[in-house]
C-alpha atoms as a PDB file:
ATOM      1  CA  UNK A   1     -10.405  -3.048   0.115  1.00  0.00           C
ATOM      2  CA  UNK A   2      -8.072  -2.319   2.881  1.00  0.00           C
ATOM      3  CA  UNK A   3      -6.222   0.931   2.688  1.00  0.00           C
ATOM      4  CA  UNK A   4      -2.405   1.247   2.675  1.00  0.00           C
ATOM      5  CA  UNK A   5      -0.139   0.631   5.683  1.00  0.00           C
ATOM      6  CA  UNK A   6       2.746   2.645   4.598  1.00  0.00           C
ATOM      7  CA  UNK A   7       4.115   5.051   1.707  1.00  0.00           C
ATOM      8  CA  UNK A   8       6.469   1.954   0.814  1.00  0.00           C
ATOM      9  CA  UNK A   9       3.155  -0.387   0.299  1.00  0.00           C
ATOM     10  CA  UNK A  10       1.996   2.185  -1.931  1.00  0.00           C
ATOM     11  CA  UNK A  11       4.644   2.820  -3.995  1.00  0.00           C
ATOM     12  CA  UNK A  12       4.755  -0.993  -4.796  1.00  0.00           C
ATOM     13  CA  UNK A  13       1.198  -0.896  -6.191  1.00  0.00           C
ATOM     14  CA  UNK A  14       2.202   1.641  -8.545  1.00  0.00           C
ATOM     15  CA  UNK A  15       4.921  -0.230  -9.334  1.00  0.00           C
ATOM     16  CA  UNK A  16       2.662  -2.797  -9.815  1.00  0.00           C
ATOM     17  CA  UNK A  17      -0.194  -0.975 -11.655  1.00  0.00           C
ATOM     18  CA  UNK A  18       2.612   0.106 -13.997  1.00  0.00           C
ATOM     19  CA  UNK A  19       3.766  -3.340 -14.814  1.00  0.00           C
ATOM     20  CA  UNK A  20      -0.073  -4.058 -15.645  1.00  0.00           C
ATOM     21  CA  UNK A  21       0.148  -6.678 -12.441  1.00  0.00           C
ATOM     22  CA  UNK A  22      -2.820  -5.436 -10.529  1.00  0.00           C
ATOM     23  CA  UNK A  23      -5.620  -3.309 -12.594  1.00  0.00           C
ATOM     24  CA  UNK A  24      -6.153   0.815 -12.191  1.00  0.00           C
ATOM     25  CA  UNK A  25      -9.730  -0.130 -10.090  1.00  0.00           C
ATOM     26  CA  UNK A  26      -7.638  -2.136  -7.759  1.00  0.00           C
ATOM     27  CA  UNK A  27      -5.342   1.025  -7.555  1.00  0.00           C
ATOM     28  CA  UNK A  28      -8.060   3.331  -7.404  1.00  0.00           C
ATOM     29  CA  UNK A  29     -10.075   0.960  -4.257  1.00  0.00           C
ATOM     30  CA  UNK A  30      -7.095   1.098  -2.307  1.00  0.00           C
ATOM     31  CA  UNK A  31      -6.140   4.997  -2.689  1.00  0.00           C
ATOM     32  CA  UNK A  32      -9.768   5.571  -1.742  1.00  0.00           C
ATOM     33  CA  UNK A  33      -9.459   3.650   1.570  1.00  0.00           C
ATOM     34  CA  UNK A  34      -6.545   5.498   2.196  1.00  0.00           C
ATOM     35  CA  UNK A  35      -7.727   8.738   1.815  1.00  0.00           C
ATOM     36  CA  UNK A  36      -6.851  11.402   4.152  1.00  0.00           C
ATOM     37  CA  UNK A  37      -4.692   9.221   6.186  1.00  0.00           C
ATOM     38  CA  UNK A  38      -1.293   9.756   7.425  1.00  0.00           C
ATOM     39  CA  UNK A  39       1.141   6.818   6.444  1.00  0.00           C
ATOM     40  CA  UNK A  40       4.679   6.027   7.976  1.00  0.00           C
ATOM     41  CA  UNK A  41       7.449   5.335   5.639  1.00  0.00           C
ATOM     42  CA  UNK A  42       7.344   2.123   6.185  1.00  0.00           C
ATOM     43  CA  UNK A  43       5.324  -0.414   8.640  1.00  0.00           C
ATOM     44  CA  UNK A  44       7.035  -1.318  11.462  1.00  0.00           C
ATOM     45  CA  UNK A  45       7.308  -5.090  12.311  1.00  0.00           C
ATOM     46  CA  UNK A  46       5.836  -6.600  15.329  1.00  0.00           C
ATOM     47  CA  UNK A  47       8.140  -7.351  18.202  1.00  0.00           C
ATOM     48  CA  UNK A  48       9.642 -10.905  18.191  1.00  0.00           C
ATOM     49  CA  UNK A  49       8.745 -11.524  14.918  1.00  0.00           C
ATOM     50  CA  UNK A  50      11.817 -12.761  13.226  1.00  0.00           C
ATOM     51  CA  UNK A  51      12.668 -12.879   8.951  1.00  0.00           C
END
């Protein structure tokens, strides 16, 4: 599993998690490949990437 990018990533999987969407091992993978780590807010975007 790859660990979170940002706090705003990981609040969605809650989200998620709590809307039954993705299952609590899923949730549980993820936090544990985040451990310890400090995450930004949110992820910044690459430059010149447009929306």
């Amino acid at each position: 599993m790859s660990p979170f990018k940002s706090e705003a990533q990981r609040r969605k999987f809650y989200t998620l998690y709590e809307q039954g969407k993705i299952s609590k091992k899923t949730l549980t993978e993820w936090e544990k490949a985040t451990a310890g780590k400090k995450l930004t807010e949110r992820k910044k975007e690459k430059a010149g990437k447009t929306k």
